[in-house]
C-alpha atoms as a PDB file:
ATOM      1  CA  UNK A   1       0.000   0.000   0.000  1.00  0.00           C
ATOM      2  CA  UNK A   2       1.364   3.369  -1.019  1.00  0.00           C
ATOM      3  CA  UNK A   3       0.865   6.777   0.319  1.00  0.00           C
ATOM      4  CA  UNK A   4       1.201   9.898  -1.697  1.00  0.00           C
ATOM      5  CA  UNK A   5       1.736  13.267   0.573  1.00  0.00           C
ATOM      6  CA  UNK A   6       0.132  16.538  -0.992  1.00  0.00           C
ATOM      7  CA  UNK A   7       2.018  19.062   0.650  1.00  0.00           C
ATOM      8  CA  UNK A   8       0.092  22.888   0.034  1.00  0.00           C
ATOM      9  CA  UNK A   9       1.926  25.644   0.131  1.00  0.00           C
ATOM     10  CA  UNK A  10       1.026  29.622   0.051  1.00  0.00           C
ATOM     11  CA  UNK A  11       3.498  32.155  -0.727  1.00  0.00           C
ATOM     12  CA  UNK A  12       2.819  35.421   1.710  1.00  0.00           C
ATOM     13  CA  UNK A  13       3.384  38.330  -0.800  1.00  0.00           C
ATOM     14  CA  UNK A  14       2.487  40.495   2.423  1.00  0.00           C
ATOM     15  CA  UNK A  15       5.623  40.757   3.927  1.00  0.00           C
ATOM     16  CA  UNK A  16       7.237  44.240   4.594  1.00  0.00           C
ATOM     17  CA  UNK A  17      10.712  45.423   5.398  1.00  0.00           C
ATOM     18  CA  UNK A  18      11.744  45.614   8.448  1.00  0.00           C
ATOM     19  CA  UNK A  19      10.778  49.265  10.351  1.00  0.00           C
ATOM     20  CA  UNK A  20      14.081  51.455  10.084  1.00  0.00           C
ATOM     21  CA  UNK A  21      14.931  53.181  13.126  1.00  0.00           C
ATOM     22  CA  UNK A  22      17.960  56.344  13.709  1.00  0.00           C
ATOM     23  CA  UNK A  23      20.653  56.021  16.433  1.00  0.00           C
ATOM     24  CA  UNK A  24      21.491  59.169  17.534  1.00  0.00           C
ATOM     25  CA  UNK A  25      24.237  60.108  19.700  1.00  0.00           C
ATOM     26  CA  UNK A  26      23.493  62.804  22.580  1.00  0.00           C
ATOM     27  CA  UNK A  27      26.046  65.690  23.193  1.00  0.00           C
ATOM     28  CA  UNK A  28      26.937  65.534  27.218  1.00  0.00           C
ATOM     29  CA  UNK A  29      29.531  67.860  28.487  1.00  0.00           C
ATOM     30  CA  UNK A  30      31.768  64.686  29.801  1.00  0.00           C
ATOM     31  CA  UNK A  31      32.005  61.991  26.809  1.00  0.00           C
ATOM     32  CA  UNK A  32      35.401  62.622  24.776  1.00  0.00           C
ATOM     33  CA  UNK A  33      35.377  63.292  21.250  1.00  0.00           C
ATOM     34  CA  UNK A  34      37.945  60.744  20.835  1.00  0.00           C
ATOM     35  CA  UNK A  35      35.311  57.854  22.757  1.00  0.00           C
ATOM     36  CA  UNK A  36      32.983  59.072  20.564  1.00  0.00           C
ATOM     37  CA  UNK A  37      34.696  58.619  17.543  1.00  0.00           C
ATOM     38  CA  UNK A  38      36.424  55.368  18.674  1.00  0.00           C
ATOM     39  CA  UNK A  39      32.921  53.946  19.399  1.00  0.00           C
ATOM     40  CA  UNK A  40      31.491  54.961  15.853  1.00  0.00           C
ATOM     41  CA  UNK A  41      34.658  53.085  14.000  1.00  0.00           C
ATOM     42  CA  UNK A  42      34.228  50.047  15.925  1.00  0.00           C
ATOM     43  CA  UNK A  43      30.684  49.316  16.673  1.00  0.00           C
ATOM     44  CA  UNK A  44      29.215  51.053  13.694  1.00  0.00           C
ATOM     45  CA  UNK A  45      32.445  50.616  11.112  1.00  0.00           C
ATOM     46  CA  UNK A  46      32.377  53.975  10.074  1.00  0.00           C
ATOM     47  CA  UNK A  47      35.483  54.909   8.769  1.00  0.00           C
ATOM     48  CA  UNK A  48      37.484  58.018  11.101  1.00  0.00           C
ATOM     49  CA  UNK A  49      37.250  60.638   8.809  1.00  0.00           C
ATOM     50  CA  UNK A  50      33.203  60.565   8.610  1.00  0.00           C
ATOM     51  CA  UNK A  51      32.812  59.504  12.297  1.00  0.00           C
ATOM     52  CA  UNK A  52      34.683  63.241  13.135  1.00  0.00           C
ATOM     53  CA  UNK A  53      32.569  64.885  11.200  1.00  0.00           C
ATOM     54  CA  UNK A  54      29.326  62.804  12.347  1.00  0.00           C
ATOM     55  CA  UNK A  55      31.229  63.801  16.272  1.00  0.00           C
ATOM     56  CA  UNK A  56      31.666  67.440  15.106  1.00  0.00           C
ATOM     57  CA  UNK A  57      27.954  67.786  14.048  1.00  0.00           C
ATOM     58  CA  UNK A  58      27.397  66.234  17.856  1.00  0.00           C
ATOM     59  CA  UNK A  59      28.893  68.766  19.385  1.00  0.00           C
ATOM     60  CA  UNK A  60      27.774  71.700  17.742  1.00  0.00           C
ATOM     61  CA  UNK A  61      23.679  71.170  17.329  1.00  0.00           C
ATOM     62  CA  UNK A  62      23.745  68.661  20.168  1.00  0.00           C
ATOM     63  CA  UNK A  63      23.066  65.234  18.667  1.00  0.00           C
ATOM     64  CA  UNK A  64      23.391  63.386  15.224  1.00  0.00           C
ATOM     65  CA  UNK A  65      22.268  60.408  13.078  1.00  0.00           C
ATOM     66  CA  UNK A  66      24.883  58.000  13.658  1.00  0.00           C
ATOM     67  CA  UNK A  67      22.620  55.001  11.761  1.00  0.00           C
ATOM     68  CA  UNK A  68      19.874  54.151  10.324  1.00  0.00           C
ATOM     69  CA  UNK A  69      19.354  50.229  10.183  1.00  0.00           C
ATOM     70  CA  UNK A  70      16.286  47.426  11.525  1.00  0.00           C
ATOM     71  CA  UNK A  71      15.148  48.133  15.015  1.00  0.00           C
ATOM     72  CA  UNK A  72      16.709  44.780  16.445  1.00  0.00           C
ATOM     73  CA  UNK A  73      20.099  46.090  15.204  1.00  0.00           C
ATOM     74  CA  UNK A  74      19.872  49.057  15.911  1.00  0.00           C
ATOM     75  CA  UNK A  75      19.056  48.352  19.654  1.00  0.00           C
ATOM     76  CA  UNK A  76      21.474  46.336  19.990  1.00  0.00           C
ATOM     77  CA  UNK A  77      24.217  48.670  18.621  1.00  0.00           C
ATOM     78  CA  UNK A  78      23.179  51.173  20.883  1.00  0.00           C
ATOM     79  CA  UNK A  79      23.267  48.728  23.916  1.00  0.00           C
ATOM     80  CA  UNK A  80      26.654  47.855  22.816  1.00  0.00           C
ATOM     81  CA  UNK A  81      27.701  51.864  22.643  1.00  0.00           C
ATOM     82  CA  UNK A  82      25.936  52.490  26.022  1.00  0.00           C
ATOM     83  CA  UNK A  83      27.575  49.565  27.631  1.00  0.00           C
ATOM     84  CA  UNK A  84      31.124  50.439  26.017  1.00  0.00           C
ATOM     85  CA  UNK A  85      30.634  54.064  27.211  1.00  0.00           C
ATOM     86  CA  UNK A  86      29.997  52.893  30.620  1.00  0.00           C
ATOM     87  CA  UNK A  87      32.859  50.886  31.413  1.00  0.00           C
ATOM     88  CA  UNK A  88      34.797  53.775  30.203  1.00  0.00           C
ATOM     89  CA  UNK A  89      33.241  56.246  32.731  1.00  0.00           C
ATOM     90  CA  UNK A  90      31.360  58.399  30.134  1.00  0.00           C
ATOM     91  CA  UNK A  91      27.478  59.316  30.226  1.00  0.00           C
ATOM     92  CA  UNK A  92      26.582  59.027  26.564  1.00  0.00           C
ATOM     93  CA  UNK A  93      23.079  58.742  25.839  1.00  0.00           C
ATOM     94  CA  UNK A  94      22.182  56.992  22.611  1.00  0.00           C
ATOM     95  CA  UNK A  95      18.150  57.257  21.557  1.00  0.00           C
ATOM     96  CA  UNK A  96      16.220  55.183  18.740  1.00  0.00           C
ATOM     97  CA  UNK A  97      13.347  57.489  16.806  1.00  0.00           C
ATOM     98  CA  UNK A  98      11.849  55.900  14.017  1.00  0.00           C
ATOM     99  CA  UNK A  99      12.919  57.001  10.580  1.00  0.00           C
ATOM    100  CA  UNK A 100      10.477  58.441   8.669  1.00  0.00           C
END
């Protein structure tokens, strides 16, 4: 006696991307430029010349787009920046907004 299996399948043509979300870096009065940058080159592989001007911008209007990039990553880059920052004795404040 033989068996045949139908097996049914539906392709979901529903799926979206993934919701984008910023990181932005917060200007504090403590964080070094140089920790900033550092962090941007190795957590976010930004290269040093566009992670001092990213730092730059920072400083003077208070906070910048350091990433845009799925929520999941993106929370867990800024976890990884908040926890590097703290172990180094610096205050930085990273946010998540949505990206419109």
């Amino acid at each position: 006696m033989t068996t045949d299996t139908v097996v049914k399948s539906k392709v979901r043509t529903d799926i979206k991307e993934p919701s984008l979300f910023r990181v932005i870096y917060i200007n504090d009065s403590v964080t070094t430029m140089e920790f900033v940058i550092e962090s941007m080159i190795s957590i976010f592989h930004i290269n040093r010349e566009r992670a001092e001007e990213l730092t730059n911008e920072i400083h003077e209007e208070g906070s910048a787009v350091v990433a845009v990039l799925p929520y999941e990553i993106a929370e867990q880059k800024g976890i990884e920046v908040s926890m590097l920052a703290k172990r180094n004795g610096f205050p930085l404040v990273i946010k998540l907004e949505p990206d419109e």
